[in-house]
Protein backbone atom coordinates (compact mmCIF):
# COMPACT_ATOMS: atom_id res chain seq x y z
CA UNK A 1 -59.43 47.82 35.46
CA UNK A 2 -59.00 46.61 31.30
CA UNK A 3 -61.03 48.91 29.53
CA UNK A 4 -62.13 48.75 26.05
CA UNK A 5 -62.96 52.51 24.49
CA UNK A 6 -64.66 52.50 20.93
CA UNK A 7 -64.16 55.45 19.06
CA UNK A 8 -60.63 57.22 18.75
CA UNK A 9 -62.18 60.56 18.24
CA UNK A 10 -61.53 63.66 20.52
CA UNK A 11 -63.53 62.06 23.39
CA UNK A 12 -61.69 58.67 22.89
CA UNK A 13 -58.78 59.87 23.38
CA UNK A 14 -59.40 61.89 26.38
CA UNK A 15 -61.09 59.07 27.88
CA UNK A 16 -58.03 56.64 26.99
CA UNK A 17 -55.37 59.22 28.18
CA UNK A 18 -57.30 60.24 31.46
CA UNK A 19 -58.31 56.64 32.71
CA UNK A 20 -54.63 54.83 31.57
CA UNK A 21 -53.37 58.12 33.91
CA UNK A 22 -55.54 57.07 36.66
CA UNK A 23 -54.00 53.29 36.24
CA UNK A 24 -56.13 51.54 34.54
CA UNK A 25 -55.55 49.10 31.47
CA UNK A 26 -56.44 50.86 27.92
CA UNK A 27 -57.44 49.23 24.89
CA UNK A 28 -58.71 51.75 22.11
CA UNK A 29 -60.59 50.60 18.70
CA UNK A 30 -60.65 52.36 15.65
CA UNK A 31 -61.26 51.94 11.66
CA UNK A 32 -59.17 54.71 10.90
CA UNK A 33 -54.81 54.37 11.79
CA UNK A 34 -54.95 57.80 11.02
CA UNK A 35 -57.38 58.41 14.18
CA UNK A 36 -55.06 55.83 16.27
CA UNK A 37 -52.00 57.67 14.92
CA UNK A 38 -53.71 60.96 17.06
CA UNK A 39 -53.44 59.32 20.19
CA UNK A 40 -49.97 60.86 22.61
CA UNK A 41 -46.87 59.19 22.15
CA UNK A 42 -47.05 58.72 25.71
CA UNK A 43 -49.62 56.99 25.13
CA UNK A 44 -49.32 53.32 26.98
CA UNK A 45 -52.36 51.16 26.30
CA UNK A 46 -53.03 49.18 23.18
CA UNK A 47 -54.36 50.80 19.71
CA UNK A 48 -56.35 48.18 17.57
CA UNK A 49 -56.89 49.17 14.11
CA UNK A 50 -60.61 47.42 12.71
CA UNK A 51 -64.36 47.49 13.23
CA UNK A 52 -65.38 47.36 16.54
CA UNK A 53 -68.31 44.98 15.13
CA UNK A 54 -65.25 42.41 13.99
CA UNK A 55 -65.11 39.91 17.01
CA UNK A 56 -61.83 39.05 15.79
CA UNK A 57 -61.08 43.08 16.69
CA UNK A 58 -62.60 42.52 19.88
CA UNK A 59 -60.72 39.50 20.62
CA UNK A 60 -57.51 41.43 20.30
CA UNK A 61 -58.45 44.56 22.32
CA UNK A 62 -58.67 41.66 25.13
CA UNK A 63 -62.57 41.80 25.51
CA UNK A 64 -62.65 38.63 27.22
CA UNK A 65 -60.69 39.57 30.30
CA UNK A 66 -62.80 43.37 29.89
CA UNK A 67 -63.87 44.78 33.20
CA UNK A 68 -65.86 47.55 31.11
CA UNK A 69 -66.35 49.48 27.61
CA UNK A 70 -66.98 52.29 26.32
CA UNK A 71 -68.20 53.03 23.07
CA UNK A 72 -67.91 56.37 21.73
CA UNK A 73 -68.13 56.68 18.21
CA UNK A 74 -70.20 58.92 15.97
CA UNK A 75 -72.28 56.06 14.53
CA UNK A 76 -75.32 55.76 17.15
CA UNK A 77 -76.29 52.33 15.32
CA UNK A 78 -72.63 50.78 15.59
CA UNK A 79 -72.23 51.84 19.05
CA UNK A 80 -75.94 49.87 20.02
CA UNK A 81 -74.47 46.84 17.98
CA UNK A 82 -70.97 46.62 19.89
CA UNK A 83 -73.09 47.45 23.39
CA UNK A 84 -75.14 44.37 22.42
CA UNK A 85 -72.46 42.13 21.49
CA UNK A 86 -70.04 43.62 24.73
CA UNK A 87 -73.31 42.84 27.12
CA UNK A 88 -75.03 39.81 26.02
CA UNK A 89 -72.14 37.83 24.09
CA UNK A 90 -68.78 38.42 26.73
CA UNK A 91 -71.46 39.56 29.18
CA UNK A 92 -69.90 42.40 30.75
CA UNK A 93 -71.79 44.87 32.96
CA UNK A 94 -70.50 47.69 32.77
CA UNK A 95 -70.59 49.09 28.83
CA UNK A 96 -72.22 52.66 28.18
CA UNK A 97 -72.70 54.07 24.48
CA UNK A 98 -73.14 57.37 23.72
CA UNK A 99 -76.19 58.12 21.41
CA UNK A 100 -76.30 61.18 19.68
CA UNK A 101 -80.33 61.00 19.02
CA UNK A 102 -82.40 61.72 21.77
CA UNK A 103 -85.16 59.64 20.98
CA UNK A 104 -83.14 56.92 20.34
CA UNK A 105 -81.36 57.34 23.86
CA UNK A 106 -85.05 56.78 25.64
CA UNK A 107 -85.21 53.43 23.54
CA UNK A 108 -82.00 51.41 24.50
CA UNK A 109 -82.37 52.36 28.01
CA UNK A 110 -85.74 50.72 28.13
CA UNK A 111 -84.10 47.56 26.43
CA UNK A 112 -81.81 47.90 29.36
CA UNK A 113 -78.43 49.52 27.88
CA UNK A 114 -76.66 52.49 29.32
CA UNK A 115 -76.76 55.36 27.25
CA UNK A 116 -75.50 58.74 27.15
CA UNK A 117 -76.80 61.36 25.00
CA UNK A 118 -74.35 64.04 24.79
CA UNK A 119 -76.85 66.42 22.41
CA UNK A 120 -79.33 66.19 24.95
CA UNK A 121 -76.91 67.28 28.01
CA UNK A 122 -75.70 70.00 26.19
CA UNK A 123 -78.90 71.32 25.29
CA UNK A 124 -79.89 71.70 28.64
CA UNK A 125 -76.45 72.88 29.41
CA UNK A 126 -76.57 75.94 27.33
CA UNK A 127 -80.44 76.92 27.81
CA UNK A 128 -79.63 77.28 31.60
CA UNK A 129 -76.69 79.21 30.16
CA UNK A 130 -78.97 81.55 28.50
CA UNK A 131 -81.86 82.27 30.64
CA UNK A 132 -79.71 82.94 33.48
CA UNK A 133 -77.54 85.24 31.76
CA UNK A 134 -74.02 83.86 32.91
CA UNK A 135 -71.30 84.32 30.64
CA UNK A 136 -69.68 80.60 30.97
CA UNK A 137 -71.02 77.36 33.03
CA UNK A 138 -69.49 73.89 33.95
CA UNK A 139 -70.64 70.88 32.65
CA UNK A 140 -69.26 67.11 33.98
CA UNK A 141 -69.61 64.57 31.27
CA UNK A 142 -68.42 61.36 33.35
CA UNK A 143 -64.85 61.88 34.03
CA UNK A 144 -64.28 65.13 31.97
CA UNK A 145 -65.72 69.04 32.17
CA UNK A 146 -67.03 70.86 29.21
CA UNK A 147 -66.94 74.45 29.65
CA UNK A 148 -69.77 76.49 27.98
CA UNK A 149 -69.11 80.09 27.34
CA UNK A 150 -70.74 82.62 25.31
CA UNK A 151 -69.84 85.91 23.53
CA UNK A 152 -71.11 88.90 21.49
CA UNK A 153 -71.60 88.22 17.89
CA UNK A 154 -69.66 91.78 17.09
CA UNK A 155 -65.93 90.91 16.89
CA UNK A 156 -67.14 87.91 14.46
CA UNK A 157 -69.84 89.91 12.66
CA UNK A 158 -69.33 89.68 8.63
CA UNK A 159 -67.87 86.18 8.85
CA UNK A 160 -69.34 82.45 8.09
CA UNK A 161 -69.51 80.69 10.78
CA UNK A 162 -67.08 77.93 9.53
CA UNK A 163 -64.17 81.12 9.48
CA UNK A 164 -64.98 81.61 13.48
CA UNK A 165 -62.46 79.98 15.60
CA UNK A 166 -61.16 80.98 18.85
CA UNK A 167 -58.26 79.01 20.01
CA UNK A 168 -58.59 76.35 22.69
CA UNK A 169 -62.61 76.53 22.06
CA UNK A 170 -64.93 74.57 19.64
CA UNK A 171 -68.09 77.13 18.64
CA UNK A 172 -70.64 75.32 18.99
CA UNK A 173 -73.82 77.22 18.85
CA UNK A 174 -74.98 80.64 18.09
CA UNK A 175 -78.32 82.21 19.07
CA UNK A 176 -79.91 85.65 17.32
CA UNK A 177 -81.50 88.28 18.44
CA UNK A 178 -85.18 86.24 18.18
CA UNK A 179 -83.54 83.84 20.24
CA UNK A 180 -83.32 80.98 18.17
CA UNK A 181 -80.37 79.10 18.03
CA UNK A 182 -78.42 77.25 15.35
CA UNK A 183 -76.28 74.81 15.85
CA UNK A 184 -72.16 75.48 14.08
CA UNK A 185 -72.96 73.07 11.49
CA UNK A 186 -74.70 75.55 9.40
CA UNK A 187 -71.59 76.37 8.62
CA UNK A 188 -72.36 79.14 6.06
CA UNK A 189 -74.54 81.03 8.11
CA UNK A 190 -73.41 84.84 8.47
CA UNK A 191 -72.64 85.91 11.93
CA UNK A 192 -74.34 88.98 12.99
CA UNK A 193 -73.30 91.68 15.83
CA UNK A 194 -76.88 90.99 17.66
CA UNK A 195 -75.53 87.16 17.85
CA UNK A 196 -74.51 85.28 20.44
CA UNK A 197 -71.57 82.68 20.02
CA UNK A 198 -71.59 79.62 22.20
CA UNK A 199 -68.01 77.98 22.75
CA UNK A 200 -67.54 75.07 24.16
CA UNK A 201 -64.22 73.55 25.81
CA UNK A 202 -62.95 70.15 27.57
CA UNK A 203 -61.13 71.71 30.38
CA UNK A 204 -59.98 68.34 32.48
């Protein structure tokens, strides 16, 4: 298949090394060459440098002879806009965006677009985590895995949460002792022993 991926973020470029390993044609769009420049050297499909909105960009990913898209930025509004303009203008089929807003994802699927909303999978991911007590759990997110695992707060307690890392894991989450949980963005929250630290990995 020619596939065009939006986005040359961490998903983007799993996506475009895992499907041009499974044979398929890769074209990846980004603004950024620095973000292209991430991509393996191994790397054998096509890097376009613009705006994904630019059907001049487009164009040269090879859009018109597309078989599908996806569109993966961090921008929910740019990746509706290139969805539209992949589905109604080249009229391809099969184009999914992810949409970080959960209210927004119930929206463009009733105007017919394929969405996936990665907040709200996770979310549900890491609640059954919780209330069933496991200590990690297996997620699928299309062609990929996220791994959810979570720890005691004690060998982190003291720290801001932007100091936490764990190597080969993305914190993502922590939950206190109430139970409520923040997300890793607050990242000058103090981690406490009573905490619990939710990691989160791509492991395929």
């Amino acid at each position: 298949m020619n596939i065009i991926i939006v986005g040359c973020n961490a998903l983007g470029r799993s996506l475009a090394t895992t499907l041009s390993g499974l044979g398929n044609e890769i074209a990846i769009i980004d603004s950024s060459r620095d973000a292209l420049d991430l991509l393996p050297t191994d790397f054998s499909g096509i890097a376009v440098e613009g705006e994904a909105i630019d059907i001049e960009v487009l164009e040269a990913a090879g859009i018109k002879d597309c078989s599908a898209m996806a569109v993966v930025t961090e921008n929910d509004n740019l990746n509706i806009v290139v969805t539209q303009i992949a589905s109604k203008k080249y009229k391809i089929d099969n184009v999914v965006a992810i949409v970080s807003d959960p209210q927004r994802e119930s929206v463009y699927e009733m105007a017919g677009l394929k969405t996936i909303c990665p907040t709200k999978t996770s979310s549900a991911a890491i609640t059954d985590v919780l209330l069933k007590s496991e200590f990690s759990r297996r997620l699928n997110f299309g062609i990929n895995t996220a791994k959810f695992e979570y720890t005691s707060g004690k060998p982190f307690a003291g720290h801001r949460v932007a100091d936490v890392s764990v190597t080969g894991y993305l914190l993502f989450a922590i939950t206190d002792a109430s139970g409520k949980t923040y997300l890793s963005s607050e990242k000058n929250r103090i981690v406490q022993e009573s905490d619990k630290l939710i990691f989160a990995s791509l492991i395929d």
